[in-house]
Every structure is written in structure tokens, then in C-alpha cells.
Protein backbone atom coordinates (compact mmCIF):
# COMPACT_ATOMS: atom_id res chain seq x y z
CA UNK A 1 66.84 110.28 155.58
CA UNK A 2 67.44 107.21 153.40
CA UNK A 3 66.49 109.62 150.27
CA UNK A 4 68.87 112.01 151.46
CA UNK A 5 72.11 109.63 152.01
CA UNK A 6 70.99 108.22 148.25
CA UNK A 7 71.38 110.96 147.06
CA UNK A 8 74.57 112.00 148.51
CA UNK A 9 76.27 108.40 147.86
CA UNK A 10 75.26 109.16 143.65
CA UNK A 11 76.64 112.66 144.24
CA UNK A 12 80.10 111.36 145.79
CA UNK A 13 80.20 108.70 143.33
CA UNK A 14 79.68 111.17 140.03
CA UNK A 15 82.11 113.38 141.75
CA UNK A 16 84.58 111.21 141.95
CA UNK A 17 84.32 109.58 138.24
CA UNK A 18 84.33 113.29 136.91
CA UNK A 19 87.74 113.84 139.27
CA UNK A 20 89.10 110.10 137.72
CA UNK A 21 88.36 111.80 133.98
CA UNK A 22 89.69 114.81 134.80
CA UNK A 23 92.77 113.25 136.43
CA UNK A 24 93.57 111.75 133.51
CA UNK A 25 92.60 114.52 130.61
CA UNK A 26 95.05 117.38 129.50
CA UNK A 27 93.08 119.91 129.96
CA UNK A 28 95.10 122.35 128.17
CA UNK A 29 94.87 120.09 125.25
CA UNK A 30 90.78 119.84 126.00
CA UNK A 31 90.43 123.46 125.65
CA UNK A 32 92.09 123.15 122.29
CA UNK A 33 89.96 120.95 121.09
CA UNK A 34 87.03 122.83 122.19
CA UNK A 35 88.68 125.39 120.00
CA UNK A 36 88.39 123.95 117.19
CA UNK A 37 84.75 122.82 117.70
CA UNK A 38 82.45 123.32 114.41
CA UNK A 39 79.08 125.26 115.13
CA UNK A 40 76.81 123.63 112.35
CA UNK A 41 77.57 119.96 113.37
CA UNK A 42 76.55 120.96 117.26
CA UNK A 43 73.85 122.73 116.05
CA UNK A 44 73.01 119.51 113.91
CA UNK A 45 73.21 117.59 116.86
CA UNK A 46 70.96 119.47 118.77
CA UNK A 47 68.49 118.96 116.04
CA UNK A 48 68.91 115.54 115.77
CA UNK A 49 67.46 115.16 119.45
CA UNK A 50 64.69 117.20 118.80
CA UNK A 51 63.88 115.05 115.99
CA UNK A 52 64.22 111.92 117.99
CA UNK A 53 61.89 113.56 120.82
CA UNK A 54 59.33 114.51 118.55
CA UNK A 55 59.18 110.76 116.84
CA UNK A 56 59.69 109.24 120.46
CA UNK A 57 55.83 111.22 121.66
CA UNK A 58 54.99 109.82 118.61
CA UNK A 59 55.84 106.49 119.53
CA UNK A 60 54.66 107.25 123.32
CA UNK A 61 51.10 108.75 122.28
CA UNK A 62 50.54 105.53 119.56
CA UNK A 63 51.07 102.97 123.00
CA UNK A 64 48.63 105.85 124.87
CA UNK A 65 46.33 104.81 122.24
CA UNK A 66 45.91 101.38 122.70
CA UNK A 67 44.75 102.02 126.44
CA UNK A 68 41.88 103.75 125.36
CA UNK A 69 43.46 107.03 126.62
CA UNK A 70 41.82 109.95 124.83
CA UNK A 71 45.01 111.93 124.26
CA UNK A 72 46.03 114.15 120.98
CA UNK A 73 48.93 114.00 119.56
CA UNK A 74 49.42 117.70 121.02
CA UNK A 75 48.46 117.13 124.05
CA UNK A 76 51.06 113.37 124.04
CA UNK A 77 53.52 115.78 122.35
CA UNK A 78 54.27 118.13 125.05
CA UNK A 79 53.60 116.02 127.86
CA UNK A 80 56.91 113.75 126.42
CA UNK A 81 58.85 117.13 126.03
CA UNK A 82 58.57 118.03 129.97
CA UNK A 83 59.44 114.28 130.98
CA UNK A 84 62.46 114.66 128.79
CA UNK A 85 63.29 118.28 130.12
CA UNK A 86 63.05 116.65 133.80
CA UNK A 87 64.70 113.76 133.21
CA UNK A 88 67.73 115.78 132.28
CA UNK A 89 67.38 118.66 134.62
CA UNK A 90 66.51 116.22 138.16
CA UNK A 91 68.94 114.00 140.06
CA UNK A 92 67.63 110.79 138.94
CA UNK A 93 66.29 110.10 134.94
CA UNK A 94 62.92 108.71 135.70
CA UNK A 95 61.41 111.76 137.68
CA UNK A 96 60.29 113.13 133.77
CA UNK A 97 58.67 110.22 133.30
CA UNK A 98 56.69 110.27 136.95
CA UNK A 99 55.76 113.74 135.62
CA UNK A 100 54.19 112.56 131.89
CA UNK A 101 52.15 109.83 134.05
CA UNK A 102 50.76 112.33 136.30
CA UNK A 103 49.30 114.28 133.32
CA UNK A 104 47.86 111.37 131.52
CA UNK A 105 46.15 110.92 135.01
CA UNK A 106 45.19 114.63 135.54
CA UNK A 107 44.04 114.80 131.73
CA UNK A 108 41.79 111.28 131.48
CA UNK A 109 41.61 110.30 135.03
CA UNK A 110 43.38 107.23 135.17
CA UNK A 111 46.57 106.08 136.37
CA UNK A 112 47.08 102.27 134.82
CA UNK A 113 47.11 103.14 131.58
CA UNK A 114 49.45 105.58 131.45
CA UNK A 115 51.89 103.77 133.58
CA UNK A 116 51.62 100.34 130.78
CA UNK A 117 52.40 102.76 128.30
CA UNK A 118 55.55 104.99 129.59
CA UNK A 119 56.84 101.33 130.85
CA UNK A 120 56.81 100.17 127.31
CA UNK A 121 58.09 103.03 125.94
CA UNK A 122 61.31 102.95 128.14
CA UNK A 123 61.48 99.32 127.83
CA UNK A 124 61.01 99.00 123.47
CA UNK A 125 63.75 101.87 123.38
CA UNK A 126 66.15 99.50 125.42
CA UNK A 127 65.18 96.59 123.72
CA UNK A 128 65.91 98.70 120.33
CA UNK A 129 69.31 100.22 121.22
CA UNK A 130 70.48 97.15 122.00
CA UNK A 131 69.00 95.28 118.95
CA UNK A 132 71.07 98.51 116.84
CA UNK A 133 74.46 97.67 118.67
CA UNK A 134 74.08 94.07 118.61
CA UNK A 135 73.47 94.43 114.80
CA UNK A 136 76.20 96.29 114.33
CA UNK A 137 79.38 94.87 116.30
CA UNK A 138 79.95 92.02 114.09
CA UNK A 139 80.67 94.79 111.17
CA UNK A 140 83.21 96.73 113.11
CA UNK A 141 86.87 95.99 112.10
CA UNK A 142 88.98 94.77 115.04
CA UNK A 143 88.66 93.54 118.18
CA UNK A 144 87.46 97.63 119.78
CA UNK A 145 84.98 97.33 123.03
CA UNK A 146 85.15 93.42 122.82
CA UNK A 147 83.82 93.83 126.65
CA UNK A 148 80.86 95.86 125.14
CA UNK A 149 79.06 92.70 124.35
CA UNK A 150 79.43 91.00 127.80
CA UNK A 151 76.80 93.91 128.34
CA UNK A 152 74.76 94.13 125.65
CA UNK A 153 73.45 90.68 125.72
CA UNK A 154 72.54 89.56 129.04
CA UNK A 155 70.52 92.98 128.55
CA UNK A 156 68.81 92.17 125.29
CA UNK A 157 68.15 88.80 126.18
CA UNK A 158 66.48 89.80 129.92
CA UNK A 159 64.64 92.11 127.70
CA UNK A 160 63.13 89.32 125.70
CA UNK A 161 62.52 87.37 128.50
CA UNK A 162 60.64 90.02 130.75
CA UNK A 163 58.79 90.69 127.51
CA UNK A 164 57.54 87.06 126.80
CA UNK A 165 56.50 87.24 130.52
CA UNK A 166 54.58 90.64 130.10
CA UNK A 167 52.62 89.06 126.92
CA UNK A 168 52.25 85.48 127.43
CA UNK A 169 49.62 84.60 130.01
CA UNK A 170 50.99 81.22 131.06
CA UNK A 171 54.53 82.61 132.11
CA UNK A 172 52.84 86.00 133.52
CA UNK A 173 50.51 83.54 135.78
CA UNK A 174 53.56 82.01 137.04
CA UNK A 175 55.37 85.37 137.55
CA UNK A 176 52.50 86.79 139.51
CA UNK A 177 52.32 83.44 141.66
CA UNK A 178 55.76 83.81 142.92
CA UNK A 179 54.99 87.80 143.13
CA UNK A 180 52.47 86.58 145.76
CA UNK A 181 54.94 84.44 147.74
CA UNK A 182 57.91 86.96 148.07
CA UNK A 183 55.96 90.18 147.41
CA UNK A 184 54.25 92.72 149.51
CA UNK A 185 50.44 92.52 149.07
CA UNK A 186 50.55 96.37 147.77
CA UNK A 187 52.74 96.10 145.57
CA UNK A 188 52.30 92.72 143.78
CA UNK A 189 48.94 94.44 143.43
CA UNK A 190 50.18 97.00 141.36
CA UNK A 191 52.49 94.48 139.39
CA UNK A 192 49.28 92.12 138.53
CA UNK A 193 47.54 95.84 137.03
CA UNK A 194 50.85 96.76 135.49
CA UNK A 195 50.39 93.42 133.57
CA UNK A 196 47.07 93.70 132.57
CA UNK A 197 47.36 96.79 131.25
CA UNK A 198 50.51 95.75 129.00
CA UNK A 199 48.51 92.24 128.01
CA UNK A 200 46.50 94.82 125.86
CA UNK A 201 49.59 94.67 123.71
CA UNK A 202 49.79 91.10 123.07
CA UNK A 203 46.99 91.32 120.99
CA UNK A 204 47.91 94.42 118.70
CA UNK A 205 51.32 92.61 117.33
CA UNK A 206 51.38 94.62 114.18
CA UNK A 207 51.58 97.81 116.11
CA UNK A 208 54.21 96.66 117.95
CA UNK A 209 55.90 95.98 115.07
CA UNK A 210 55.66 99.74 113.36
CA UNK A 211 56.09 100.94 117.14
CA UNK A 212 59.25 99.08 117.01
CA UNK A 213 60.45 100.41 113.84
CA UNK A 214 59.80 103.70 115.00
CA UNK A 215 61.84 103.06 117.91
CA UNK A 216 64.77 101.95 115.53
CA UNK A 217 64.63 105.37 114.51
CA UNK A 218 64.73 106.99 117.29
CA UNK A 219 67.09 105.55 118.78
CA UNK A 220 69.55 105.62 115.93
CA UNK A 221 68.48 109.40 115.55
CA UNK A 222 70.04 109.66 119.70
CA UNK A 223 73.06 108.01 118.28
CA UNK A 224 73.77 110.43 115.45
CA UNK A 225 73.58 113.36 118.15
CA UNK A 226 76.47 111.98 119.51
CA UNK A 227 78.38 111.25 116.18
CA UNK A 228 77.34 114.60 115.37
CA UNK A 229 78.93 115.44 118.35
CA UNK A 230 82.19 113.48 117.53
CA UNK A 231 82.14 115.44 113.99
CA UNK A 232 82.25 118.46 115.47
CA UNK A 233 85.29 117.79 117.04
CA UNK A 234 86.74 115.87 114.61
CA UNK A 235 86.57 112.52 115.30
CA UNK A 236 86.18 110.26 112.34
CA UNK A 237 86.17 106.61 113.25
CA UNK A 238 82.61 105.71 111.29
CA UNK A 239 79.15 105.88 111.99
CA UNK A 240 79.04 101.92 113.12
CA UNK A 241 81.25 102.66 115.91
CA UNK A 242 78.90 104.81 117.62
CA UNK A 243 76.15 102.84 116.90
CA UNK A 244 77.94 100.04 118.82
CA UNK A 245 79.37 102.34 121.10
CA UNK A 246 76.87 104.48 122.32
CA UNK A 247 74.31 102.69 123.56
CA UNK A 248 76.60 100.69 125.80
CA UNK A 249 77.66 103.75 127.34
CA UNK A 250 73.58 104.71 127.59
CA UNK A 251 72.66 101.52 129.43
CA UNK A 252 75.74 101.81 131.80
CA UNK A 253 74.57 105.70 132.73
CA UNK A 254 71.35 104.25 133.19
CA UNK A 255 72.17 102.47 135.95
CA UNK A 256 71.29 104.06 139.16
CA UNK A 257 74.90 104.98 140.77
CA UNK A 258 75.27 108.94 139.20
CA UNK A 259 73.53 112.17 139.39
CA UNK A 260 72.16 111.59 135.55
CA UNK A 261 74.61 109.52 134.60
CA UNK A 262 77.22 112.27 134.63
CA UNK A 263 80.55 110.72 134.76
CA UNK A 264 79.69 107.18 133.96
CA UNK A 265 78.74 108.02 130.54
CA UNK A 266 81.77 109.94 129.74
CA UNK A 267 84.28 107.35 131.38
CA UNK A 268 82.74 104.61 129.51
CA UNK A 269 82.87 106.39 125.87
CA UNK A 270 86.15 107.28 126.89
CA UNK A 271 87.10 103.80 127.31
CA UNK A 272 85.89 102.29 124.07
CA UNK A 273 86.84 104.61 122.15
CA UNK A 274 90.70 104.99 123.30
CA UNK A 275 90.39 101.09 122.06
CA UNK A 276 90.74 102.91 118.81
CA UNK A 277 93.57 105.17 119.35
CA UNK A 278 91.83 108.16 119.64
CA UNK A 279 92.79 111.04 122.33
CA UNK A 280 91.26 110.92 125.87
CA UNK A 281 90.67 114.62 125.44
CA UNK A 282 89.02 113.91 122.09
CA UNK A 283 86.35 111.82 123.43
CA UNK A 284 85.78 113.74 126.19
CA UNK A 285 84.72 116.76 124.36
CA UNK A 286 82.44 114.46 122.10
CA UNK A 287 80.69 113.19 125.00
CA UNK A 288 80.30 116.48 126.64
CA UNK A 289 79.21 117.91 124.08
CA UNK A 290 76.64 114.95 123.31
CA UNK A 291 75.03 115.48 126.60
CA UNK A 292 74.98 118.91 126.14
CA UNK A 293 73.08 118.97 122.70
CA UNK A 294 70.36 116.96 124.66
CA UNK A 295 70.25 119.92 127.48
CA UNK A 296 69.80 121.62 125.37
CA UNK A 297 67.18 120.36 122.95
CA UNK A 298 65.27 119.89 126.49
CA UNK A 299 65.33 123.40 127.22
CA UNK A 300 61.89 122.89 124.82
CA UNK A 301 60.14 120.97 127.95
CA UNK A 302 60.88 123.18 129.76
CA UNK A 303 58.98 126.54 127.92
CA UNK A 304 56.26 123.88 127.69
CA UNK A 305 56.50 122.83 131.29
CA UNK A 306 55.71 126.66 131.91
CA UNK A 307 52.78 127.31 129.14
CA UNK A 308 51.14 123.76 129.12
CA UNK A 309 47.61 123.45 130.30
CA UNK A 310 46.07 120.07 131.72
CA UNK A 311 42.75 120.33 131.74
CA UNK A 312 40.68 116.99 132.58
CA UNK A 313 37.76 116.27 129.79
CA UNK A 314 34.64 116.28 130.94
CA UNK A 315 31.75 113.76 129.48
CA UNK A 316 27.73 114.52 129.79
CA UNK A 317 25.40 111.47 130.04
């Protein structure tokens, strides 16, 4: 029951931001813009998610590694392609990512492992879209999405926090103490193996280090699907804007208040971008069409989804 009325409350809310937007679109001038939407540059933006996904179970199946999980690149591959095709396609945008740990657990037979390493990939692609906007705001012109950094930092700086508590053993000691005061027994159970499997990390810095630049690249590669996006329809206000831009919106739609983020993400771009001048209708479409060049790059996880095989290894003594 309390499932159900979640659901509903995201449903009513991401109805009613998608009214708001369209309340205050022309929709006769949308269509027009749609109109005049260039093929190529959608179809480059579809293939600049595809890129990122393909880097991203790169990045995913290089953390797999360092758990000891015996995993090809393949195997990692598709796996990160049917999280990412239900992460789009269910009501929240974690259910894909349920569904990769599930087949690292049906493929080696363990559960820990795989959970350490989806957690860090989700939380070094935060840390990394933030690092990208935070970079570039001070080189935007103007005073555009001056409230953008009242939510970029407290973000990037929890992130560096949580991750000095995830590495360090002093400060995770002390996190897991106060985990046993106010915690359930079952679950501060699961946070104290959560940690140890991410303290393998602490010791494989240089890793970290290319993983990180490999995240940079994804995540500016999900930036220029958008700005692809924007081209298409002809916006033209520079690359660093969307690289500021963007990943605000991403971290907003992240939060857990939409079906997918539908509606927050477009409201938001909307908003920081009409900070430049340009149309309501105009930003609409780029967002739109944004989230649907990552539909349909997904549509990939899901023709894996159907033809993937999970078959757990088997070892003789």
C-alpha cells in the first residue's frame, strides 16, 4: 500500500510539472520548432549516448574487477545496457541498476561485490558531473543560473565527504559506531559489508584516478547529447553552458519526487536557460528531445535484456 500511494504521489507530482510547462509553452510555436528539427544532429545525439554507455560498462566492469568478480568485458557490457534500458523504461531510475546486481550475483554468486561496485559507479559519475559544472561556471559570461551553484556544491562537497568516510578507516569506524546506535541491526549490517567491500578501493588509488577520468568522459559525452539536442533545434548559446547547465538539471531529476524525472528535468533546463533569453518553447524541444535520444539509445538493453544469457561458472576442485 505504501508502494502504491508512492507511486501515485511521483505520478501526480510529474503530472502536474508537465501541466505547469505546458501551461506556459506555445504550443503552436513548439510544433514549429519541432519543424525545423535537423535529423543528423538527433541522430548524433543518440550516438553520443551510446558512446557514453559503452565507456560507462567500461568504467562499471574495471570497479567489477577490483572485487575479484570474474566478469568479461562482454558479459559487464550488456549487463550495464539492460540497467540503463530499465532505468529509463521503470518508474523509478535505480530499478536498472537492482537488475545489473542481480546478474553479477546470478553469474559469480555473490552479492557484496557487485553492490560496492554499481554504488561507486553511480556515486564517481555524480562526483564527476559536478566536478565538470563546477569547472565550468566561472567561464560563463554573465550572471545565467547563479542559483545553479547553491546546488552544485553542497552536492560535490557531501560527495567528498561520504567518500573520505567510505575510504578512510578512522572516519568509517566512527560512521559505523553511530550506524549501531540509530540503525537497525539488519541494515547497519549491510552498511558495515557495503564498506568493506568499497575499502578495497582505498588501496588501488591509481585506478581510481583513470576510473575517474573515464568518468569525465562520460559524463561530458551525456552532456553533448543534450547540446546535440539543442543544435538540432537551433539553439546556440555554447558548449560551456550545457556543461554547467545540464548536470544541475540531472541531479535535480534525480531526486526522488517524478516518474523518471519527467517534468523536473525539463522545468529546470527551462529555467536556466530562459536566464539567457532563449524561447521557453526552444528549450523545451531541446530537453525533450535530449531525453528522447537516451530512450532511445536504451532501446539496445532492451534487445539484450531479451537475448542475454546468465549462466553461473562453475569451478572443479
Amino acid at each position: 500500500m505504501k508502494s502504491f500511494l508512492n507511486t501515485a504521489l511521483k505520478l501526480l507530482i510529474t503530472c502536474g510539472l508537465i501541466i505547469y510547462l505546458v501551461h506556459n509553452t506555445d504550443l503552436i510555436a513548439l510544433g514549429t520548432v519541432f519543424a525545423g528539427l535537423v535529423p543528423w544532429l538527433l541522430a548524433l545525439a543518440v550516438g553520443c549516448f551510446v558512446i557514453s554507455n559503452i565507456l560507462g560498462a567500461l568504467q562499471w566492469h574495471l570497479l567489477l574487477q577490483v572485487q575479484n568478480l570474474e566478469i568479461s568485458f562482454k558479459q559487464a557490457l550488456t549487463f550495464y545496457l539492460v540497467g540503463v534500458f530499465f532505468n529509463n523504461v521503470l518508474l523509478g531510475n535505480i530499478g536498472g541498476d537492482a537488475l545489473r546486481i542481480y546478474d553479477i550475483k546470478r553469474l559469480t554468486g555473490k552479492s557484496s561485490g557487485g553492490v560496492a561496485a554499481t554504488f561507486m559507479d553511480r556515486f564517481i559519475g555524480l562526483f564527476s558531473t559536478c566536478t565538470l559544472a563546477l569547472v565550468a561556471y566561472p567561464m560563463i559570461s554573465g550572471a545565467a543560473g547563479v542559483w545553479a551553484i547553491s546546488v552544485l556544491l553542497p552536492v560535490w562537497f557531501g560527495l567528498v565527504v561520504f567518500l573520505a568516510m567510505g575510504l578512510s578507516r578512522r572516519l568509517g569506524a566512527a560512521l559505523e559506531s553511530l550506524g549501531r546506535r540509530f540503525l537497525p541491526p539488519r541494515l547497519n549490517d549491510l552498511v558495515h559489508h557495503l564498506r568493506s567491500s568499497i575499502m578495497v578501493y582505498r588501496h588501488r588509488g591509481g585506478l581510481l584516478a583513470c576510473i575517474w577520468m573515464l568518468s569525465l568522459t562520460v559524463q561530458f559525452a551525456r552532456i553533448l547529447v543534450y547540446f546535440c539536442a539543442g543544435l538540432a533545434v537551433g539553439m546556440q548559446p555554447g558548449l560551456l553552458y550545457f556543461v554547467c547547465f545540464q548536470p544541475v538539471a540531472a541531479i535535480i531529476a534525480a531526486l526522488p519526487i517524478s516518474i523518471g524525472g519527467l517534468g523536473v528535468r525539463e522545468n529546470t533546463l527551462v529555467e536556466l536557460f530562459h536566464s539567457l533569453g532563449i524561447a521557453t518553447e526552444v528549450s523545451t524541444a531541446m530537453s525533450l528531445l535530449g531525453y528522447t535520444a537516451g530512450l532511445l539509445a536504451s532501446l539496445l538493453g532492451g534487445i539484450a535484456f531479451v537475448i542475454r544469457r546468465v549462466e553461473r561458472k562453475t569451478t572443479t576442485a
